[in-house]
PDB file of N, CA and C in Angstrom:
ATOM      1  N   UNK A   1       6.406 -20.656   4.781  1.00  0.00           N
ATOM      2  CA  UNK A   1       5.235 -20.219   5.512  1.00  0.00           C
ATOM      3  C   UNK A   1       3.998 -20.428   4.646  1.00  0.00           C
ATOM      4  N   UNK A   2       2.988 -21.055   5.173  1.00  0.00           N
ATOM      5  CA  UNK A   2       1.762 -21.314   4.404  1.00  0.00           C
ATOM      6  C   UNK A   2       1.129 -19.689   3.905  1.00  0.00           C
ATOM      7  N   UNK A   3       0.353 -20.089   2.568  1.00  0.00           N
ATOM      8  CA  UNK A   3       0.041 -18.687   1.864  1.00  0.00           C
ATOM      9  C   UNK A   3      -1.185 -17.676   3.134  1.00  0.00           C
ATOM     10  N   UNK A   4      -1.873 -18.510   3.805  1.00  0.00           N
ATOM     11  CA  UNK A   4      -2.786 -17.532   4.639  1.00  0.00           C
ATOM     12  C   UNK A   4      -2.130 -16.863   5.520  1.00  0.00           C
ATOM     13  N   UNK A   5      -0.966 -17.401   6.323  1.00  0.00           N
ATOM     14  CA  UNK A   5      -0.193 -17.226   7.068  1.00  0.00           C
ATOM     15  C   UNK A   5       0.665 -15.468   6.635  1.00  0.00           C
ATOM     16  N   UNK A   6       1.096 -15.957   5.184  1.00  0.00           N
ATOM     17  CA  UNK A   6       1.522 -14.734   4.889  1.00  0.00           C
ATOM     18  C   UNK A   6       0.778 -13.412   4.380  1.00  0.00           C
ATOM     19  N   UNK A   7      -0.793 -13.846   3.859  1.00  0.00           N
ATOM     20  CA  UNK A   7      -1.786 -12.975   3.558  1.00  0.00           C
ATOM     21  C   UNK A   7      -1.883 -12.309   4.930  1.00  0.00           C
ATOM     22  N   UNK A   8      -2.307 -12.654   6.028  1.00  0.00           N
ATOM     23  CA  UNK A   8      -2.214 -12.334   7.456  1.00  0.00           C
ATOM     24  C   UNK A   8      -1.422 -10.993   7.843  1.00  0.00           C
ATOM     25  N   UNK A   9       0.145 -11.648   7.526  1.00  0.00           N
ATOM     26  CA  UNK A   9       1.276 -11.024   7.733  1.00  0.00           C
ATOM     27  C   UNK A   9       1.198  -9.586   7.105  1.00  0.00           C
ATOM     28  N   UNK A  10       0.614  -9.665   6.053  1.00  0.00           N
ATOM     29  CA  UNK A  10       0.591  -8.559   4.839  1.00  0.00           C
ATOM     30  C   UNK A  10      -0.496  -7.844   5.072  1.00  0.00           C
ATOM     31  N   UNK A  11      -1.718  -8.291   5.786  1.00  0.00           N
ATOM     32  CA  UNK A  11      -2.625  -7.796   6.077  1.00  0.00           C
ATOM     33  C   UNK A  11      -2.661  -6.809   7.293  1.00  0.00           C
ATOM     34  N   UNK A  12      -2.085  -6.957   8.187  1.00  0.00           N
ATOM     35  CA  UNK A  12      -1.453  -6.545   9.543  1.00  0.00           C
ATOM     36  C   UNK A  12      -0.893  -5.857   9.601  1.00  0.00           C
ATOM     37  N   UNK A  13       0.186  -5.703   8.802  1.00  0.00           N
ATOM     38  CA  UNK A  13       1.333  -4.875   8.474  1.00  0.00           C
ATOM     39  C   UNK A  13       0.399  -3.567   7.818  1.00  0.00           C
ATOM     40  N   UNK A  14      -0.250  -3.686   6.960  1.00  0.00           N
ATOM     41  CA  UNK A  14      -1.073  -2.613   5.868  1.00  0.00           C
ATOM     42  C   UNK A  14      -1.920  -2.161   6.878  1.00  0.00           C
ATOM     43  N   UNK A  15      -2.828  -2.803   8.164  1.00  0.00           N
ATOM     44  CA  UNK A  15      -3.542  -1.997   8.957  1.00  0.00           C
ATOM     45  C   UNK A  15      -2.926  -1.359   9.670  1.00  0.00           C
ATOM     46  N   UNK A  16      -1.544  -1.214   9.898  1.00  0.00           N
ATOM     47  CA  UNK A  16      -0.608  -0.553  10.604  1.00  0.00           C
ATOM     48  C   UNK A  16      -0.235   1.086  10.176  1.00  0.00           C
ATOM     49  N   UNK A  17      -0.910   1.434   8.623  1.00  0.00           N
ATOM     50  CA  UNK A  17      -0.055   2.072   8.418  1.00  0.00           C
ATOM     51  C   UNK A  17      -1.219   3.437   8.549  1.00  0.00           C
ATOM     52  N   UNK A  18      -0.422   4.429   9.439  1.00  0.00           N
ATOM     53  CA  UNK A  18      -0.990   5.952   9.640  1.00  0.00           C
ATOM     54  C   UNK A  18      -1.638   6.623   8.808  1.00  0.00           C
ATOM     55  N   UNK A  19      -3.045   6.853   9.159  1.00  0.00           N
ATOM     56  CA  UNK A  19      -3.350   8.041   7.986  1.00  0.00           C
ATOM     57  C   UNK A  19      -2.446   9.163   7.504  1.00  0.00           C
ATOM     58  N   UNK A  20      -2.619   9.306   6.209  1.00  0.00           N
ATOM     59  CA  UNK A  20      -1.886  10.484   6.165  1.00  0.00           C
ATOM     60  C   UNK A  20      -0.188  10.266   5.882  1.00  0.00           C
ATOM     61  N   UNK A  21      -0.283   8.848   5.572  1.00  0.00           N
ATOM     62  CA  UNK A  21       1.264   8.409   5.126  1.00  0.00           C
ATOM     63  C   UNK A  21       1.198   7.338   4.502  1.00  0.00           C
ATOM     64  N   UNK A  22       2.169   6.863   3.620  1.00  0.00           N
ATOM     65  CA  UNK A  22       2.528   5.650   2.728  1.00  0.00           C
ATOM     66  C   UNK A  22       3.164   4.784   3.007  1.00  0.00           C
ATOM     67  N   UNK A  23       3.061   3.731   2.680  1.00  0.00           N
ATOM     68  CA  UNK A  23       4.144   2.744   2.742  1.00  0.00           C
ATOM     69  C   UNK A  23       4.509   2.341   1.237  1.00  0.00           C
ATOM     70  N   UNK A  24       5.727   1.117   0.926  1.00  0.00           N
ATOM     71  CA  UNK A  24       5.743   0.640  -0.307  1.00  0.00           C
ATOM     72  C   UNK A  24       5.417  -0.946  -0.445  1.00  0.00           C
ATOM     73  N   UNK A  25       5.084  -1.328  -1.920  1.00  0.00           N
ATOM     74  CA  UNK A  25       5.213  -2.687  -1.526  1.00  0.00           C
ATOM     75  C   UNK A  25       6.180  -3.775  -1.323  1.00  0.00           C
ATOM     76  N   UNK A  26       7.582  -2.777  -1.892  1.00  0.00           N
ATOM     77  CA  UNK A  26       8.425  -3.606  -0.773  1.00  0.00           C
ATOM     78  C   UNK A  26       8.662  -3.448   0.489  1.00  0.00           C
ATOM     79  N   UNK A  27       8.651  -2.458   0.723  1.00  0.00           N
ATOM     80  CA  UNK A  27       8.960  -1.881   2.497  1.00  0.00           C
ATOM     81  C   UNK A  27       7.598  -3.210   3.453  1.00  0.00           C
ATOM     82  N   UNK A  28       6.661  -3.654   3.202  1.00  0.00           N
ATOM     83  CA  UNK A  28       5.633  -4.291   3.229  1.00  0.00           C
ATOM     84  C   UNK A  28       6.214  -5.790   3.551  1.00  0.00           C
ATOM     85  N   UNK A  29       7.076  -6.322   2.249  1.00  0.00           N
ATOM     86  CA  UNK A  29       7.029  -7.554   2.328  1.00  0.00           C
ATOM     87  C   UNK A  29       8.486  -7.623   2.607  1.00  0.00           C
ATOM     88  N   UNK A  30       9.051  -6.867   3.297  1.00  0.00           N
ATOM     89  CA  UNK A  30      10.642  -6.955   4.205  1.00  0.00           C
ATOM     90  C   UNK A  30      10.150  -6.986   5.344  1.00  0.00           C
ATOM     91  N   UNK A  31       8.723  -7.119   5.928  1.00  0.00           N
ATOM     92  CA  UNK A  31       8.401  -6.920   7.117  1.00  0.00           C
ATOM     93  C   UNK A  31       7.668  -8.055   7.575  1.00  0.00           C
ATOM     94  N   UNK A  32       7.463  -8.959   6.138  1.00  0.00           N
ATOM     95  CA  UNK A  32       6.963 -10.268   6.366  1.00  0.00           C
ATOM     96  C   UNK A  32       8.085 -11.501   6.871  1.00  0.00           C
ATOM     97  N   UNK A  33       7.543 -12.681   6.557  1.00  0.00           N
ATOM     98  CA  UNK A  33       8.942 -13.640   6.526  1.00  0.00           C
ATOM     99  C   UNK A  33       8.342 -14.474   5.341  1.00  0.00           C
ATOM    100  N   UNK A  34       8.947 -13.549   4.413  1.00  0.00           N
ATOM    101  CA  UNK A  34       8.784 -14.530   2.705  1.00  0.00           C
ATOM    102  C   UNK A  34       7.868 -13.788   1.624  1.00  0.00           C
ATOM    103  N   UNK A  35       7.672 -12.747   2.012  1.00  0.00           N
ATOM    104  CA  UNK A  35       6.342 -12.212   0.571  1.00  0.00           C
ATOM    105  C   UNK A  35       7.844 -11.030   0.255  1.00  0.00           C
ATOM    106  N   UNK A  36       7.802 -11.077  -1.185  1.00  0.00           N
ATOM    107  CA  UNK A  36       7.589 -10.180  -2.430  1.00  0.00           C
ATOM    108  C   UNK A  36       6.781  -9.348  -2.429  1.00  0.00           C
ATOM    109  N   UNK A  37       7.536  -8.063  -3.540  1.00  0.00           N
ATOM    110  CA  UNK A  37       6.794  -6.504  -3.303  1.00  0.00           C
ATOM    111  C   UNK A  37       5.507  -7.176  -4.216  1.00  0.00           C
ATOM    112  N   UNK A  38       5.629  -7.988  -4.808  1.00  0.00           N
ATOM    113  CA  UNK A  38       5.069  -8.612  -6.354  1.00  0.00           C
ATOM    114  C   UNK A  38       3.850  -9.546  -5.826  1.00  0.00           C
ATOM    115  N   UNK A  39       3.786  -9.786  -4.531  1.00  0.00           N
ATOM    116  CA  UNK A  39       2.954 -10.999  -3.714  1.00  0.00           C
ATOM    117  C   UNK A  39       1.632 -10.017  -2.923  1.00  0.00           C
ATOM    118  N   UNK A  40       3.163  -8.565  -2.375  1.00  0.00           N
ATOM    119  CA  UNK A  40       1.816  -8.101  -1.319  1.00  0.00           C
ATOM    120  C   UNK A  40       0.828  -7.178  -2.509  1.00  0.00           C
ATOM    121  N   UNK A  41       1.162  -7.171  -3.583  1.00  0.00           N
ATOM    122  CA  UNK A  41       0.379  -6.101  -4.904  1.00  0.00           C
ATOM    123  C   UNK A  41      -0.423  -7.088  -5.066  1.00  0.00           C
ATOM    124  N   UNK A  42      -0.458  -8.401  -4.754  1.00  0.00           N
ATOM    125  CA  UNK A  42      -1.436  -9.199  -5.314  1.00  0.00           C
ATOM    126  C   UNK A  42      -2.312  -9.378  -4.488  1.00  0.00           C
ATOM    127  N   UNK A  43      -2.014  -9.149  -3.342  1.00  0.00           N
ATOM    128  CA  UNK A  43      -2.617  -9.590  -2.030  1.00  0.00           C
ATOM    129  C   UNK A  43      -3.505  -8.617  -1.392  1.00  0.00           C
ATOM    130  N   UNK A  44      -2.986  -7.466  -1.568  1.00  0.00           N
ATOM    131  CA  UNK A  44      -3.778  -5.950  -1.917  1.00  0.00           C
ATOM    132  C   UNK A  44      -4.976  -6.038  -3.198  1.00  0.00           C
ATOM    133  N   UNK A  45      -4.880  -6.529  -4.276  1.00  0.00           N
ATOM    134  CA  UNK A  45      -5.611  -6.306  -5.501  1.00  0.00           C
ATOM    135  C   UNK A  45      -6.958  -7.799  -5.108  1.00  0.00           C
ATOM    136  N   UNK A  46      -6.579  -8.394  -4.159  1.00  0.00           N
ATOM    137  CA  UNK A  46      -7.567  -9.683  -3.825  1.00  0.00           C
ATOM    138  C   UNK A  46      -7.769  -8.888  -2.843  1.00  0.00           C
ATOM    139  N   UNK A  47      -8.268  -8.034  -2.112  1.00  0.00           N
ATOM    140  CA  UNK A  47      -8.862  -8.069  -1.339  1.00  0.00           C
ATOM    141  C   UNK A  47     -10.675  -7.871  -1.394  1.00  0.00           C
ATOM    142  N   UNK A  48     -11.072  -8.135  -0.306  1.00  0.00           N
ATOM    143  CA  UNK A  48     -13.030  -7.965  -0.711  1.00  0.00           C
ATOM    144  C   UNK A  48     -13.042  -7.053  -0.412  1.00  0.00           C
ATOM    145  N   UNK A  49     -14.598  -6.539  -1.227  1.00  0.00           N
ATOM    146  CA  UNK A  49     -15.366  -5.100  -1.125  1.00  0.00           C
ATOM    147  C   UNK A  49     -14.949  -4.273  -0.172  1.00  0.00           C
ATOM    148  N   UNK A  50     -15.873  -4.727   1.206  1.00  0.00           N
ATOM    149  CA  UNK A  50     -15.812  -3.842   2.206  1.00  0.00           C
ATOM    150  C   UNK A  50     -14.815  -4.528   3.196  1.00  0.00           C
ATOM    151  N   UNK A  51     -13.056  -4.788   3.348  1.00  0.00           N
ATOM    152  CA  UNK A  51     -12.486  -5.324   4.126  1.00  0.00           C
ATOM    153  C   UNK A  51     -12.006  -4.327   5.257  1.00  0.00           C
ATOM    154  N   UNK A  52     -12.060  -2.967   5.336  1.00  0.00           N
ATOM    155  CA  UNK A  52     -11.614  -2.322   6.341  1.00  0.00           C
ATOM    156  C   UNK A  52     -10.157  -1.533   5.689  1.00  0.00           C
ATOM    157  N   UNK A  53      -9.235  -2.131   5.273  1.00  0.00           N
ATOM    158  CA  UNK A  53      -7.697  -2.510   5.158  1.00  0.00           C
ATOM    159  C   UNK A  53      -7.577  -0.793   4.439  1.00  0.00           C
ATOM    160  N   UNK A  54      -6.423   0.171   4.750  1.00  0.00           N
ATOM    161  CA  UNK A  54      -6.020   0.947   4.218  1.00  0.00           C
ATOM    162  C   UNK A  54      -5.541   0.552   3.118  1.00  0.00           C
ATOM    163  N   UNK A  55      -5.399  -0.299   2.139  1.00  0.00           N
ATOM    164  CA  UNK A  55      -4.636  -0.680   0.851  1.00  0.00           C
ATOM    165  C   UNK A  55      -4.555   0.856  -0.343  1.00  0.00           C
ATOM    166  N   UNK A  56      -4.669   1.989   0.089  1.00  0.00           N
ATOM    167  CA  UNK A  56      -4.899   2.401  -0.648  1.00  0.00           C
ATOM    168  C   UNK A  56      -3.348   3.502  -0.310  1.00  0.00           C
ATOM    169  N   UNK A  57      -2.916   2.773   1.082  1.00  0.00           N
ATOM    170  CA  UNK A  57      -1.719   3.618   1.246  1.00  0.00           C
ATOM    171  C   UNK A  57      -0.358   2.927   0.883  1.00  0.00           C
ATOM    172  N   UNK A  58      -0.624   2.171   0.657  1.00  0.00           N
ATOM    173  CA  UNK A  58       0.521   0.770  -0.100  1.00  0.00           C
ATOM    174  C   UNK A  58       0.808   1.801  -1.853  1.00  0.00           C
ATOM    175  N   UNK A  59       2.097   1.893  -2.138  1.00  0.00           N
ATOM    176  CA  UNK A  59       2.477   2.795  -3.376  1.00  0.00           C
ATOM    177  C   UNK A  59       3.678   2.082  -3.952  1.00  0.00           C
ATOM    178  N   UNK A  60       3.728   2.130  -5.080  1.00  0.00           N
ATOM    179  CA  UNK A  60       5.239   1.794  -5.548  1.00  0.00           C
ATOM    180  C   UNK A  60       6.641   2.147  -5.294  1.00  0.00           C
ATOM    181  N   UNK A  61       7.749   1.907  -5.519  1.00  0.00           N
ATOM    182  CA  UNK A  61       8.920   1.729  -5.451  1.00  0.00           C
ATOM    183  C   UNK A  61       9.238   3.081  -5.831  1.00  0.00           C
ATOM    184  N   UNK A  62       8.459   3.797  -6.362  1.00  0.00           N
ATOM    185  CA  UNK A  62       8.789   5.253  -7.112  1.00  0.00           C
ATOM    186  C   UNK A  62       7.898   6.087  -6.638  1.00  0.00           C
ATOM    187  N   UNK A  63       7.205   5.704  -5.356  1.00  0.00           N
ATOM    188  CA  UNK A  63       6.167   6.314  -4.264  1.00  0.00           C
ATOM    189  C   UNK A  63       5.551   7.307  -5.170  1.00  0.00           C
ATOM    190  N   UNK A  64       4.601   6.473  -6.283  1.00  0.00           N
ATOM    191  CA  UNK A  64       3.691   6.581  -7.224  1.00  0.00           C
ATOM    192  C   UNK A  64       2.641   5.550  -6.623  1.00  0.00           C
ATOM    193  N   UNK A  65       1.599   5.865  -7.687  1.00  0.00           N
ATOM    194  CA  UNK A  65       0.235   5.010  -7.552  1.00  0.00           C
ATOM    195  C   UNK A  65       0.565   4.336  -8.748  1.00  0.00           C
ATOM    196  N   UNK A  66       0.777   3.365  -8.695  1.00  0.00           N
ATOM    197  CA  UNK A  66       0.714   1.860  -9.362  1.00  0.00           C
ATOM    198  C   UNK A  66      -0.847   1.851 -10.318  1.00  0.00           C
ATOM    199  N   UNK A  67      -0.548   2.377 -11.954  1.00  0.00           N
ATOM    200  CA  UNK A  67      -1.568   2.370 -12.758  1.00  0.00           C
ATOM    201  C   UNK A  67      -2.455   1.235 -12.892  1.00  0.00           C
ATOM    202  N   UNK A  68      -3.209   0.863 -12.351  1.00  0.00           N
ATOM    203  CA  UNK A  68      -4.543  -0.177 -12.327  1.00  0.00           C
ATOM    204  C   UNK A  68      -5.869   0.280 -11.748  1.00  0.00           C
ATOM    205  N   UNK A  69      -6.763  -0.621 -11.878  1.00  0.00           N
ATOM    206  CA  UNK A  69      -8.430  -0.214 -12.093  1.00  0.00           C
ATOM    207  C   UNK A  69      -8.771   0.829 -10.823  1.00  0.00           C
ATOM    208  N   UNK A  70      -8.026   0.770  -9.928  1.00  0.00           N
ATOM    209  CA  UNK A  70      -8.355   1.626  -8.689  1.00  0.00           C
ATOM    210  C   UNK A  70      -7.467   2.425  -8.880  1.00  0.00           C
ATOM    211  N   UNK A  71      -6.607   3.052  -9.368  1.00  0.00           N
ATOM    212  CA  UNK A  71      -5.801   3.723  -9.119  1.00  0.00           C
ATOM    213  C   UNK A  71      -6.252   5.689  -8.958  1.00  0.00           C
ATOM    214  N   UNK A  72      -7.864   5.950  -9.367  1.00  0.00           N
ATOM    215  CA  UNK A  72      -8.155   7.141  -9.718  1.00  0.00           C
ATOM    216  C   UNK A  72      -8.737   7.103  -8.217  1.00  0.00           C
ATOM    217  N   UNK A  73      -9.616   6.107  -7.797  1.00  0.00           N
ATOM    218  CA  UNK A  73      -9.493   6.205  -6.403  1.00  0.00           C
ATOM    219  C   UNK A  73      -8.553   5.751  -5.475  1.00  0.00           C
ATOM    220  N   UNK A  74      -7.650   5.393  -5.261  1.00  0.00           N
ATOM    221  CA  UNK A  74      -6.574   5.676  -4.420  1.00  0.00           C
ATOM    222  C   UNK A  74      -5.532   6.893  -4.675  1.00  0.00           C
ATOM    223  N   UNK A  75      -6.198   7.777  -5.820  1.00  0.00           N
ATOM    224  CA  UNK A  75      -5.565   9.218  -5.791  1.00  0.00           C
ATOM    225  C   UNK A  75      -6.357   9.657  -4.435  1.00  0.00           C
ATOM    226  N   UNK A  76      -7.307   9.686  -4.975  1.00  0.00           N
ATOM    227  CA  UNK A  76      -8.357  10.609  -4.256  1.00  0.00           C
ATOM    228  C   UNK A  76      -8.329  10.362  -2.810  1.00  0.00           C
ATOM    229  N   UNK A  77      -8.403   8.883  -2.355  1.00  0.00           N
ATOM    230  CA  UNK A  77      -8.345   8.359  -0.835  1.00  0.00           C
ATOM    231  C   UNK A  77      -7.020   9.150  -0.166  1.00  0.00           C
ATOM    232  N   UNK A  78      -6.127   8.942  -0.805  1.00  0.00           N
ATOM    233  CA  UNK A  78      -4.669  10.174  -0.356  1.00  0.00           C
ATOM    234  C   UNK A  78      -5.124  11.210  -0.433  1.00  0.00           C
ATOM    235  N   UNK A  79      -5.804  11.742  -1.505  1.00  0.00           N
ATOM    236  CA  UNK A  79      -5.756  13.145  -1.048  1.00  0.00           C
ATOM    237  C   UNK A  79      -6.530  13.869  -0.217  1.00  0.00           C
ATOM    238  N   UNK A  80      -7.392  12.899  -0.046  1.00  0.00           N
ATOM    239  CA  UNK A  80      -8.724  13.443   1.263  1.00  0.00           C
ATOM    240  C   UNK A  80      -8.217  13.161   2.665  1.00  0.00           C
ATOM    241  N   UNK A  81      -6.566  12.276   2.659  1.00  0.00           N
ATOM    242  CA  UNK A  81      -5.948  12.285   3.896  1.00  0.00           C
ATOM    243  C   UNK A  81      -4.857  13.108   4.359  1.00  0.00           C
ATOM    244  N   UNK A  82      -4.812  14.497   2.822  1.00  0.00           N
ATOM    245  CA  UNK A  82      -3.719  15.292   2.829  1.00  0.00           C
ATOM    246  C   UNK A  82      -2.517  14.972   2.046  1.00  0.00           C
ATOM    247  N   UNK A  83      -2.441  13.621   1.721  1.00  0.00           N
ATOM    248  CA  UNK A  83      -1.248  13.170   0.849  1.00  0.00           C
ATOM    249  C   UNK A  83      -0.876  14.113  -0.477  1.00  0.00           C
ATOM    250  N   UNK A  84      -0.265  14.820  -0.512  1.00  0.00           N
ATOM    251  CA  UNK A  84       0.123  15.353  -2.204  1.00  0.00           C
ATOM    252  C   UNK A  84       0.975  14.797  -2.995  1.00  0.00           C
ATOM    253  N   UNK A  85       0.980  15.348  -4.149  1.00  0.00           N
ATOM    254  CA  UNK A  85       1.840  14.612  -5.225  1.00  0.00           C
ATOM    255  C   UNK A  85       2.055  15.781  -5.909  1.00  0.00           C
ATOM    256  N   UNK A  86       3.520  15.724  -6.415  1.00  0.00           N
ATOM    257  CA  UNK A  86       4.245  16.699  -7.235  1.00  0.00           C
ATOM    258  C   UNK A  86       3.832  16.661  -8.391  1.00  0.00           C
ATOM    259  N   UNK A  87       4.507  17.533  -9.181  1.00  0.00           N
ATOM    260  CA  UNK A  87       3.665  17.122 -10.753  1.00  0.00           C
ATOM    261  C   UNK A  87       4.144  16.078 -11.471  1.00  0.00           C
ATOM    262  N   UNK A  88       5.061  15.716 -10.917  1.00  0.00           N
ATOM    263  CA  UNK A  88       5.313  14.064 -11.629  1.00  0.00           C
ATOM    264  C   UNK A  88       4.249  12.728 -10.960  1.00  0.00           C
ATOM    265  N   UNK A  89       3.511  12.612  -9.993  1.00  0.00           N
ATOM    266  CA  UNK A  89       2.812  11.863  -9.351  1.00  0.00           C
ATOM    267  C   UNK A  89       3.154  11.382  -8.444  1.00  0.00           C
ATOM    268  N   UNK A  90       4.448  11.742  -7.863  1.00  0.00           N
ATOM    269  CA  UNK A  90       4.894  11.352  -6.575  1.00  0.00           C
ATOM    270  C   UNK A  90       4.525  11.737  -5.296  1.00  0.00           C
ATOM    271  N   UNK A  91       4.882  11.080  -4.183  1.00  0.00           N
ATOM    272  CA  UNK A  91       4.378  11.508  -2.823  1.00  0.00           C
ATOM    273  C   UNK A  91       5.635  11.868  -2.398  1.00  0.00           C
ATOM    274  N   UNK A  92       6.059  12.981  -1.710  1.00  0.00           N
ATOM    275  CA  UNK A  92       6.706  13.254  -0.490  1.00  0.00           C
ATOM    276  C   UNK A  92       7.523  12.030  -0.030  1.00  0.00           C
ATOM    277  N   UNK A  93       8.753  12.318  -0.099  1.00  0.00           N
ATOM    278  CA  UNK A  93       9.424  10.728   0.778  1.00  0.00           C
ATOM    279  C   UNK A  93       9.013  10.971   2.376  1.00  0.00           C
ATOM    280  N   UNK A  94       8.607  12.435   3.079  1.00  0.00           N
ATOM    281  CA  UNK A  94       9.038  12.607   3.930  1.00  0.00           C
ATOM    282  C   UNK A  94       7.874  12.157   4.838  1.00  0.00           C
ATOM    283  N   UNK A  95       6.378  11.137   3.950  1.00  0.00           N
ATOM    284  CA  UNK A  95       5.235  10.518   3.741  1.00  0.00           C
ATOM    285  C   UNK A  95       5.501   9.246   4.454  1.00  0.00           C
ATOM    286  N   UNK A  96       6.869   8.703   4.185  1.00  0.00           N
ATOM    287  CA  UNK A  96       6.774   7.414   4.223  1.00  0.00           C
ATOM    288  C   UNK A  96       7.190   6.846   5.429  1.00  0.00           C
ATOM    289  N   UNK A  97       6.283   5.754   5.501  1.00  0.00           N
ATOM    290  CA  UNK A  97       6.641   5.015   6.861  1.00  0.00           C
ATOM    291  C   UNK A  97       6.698   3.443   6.774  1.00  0.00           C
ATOM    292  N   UNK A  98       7.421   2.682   7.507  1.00  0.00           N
ATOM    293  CA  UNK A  98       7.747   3.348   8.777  1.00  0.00           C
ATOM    294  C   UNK A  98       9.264   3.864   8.589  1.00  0.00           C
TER     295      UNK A  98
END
C-alpha cells in the first residue's frame, strides 16, 4: 500500500477514537493493512500544528505516555478528558478502545 494511503488509514482510525479513552499504537496499526505500532508513532509525531487529530489518545503497549517532547502535554490533554493514571503512569485498561 502506498505510504499516503497508509498515513490516511492511520489518520482515520486516530479520529475515531472517543474522548475520554485510549487507544494503542499497535491496536492502531492492526486496523490498518500494513503499518507497524513503530510507523503509526511516526505518523502521529509528523503531524502539523493545528491538524484537528486526537493523537494525544494514541499510548503505548504499557497504556503509558510514550516519553517524548509532547508527552507533558498529552498528560494534561487526558486529563482534562478525565483519563487517570495510577501511580505508576498507567491508564485504566478499562479506557481502552476499541
Amino acid at each position: 500500500m502506498p505510504r499516503n494511503e497508509l498515513l490516511e488509514q492511520i489518520y482515520t482510525i486516530v479520529s475515531r477514537i472517543p474522548e475520554g479513552r485510549v487507544t494503542t499504537y499497535g491496536r492502531v496499526a492492526k486496523m490498518t493493512d500494513g503499518a507497524t505500532a513503530r510507523m503509526v508513532g511516526r505518523a502521529m509525531a509528523q503531524l502539523p500544528g493545528e491538524h484537528g487529530l486526537p493523537w494525544h489518545r494514541v499510548v503505548n503497549a504499557s497504556l503509558k505516555v510514550t516519553e517524548h517532547g509532547g508527552a507533558v502535554r498529552q498528560r494534561e490533554q487526558l486529563r482534562a478528558e478525565g483519563v487517570a493514571f495510577d501511580a505508576r503512569g498507567r491508564i485504566n485498561r478499562e479506557l481502552l478502545w476499541p
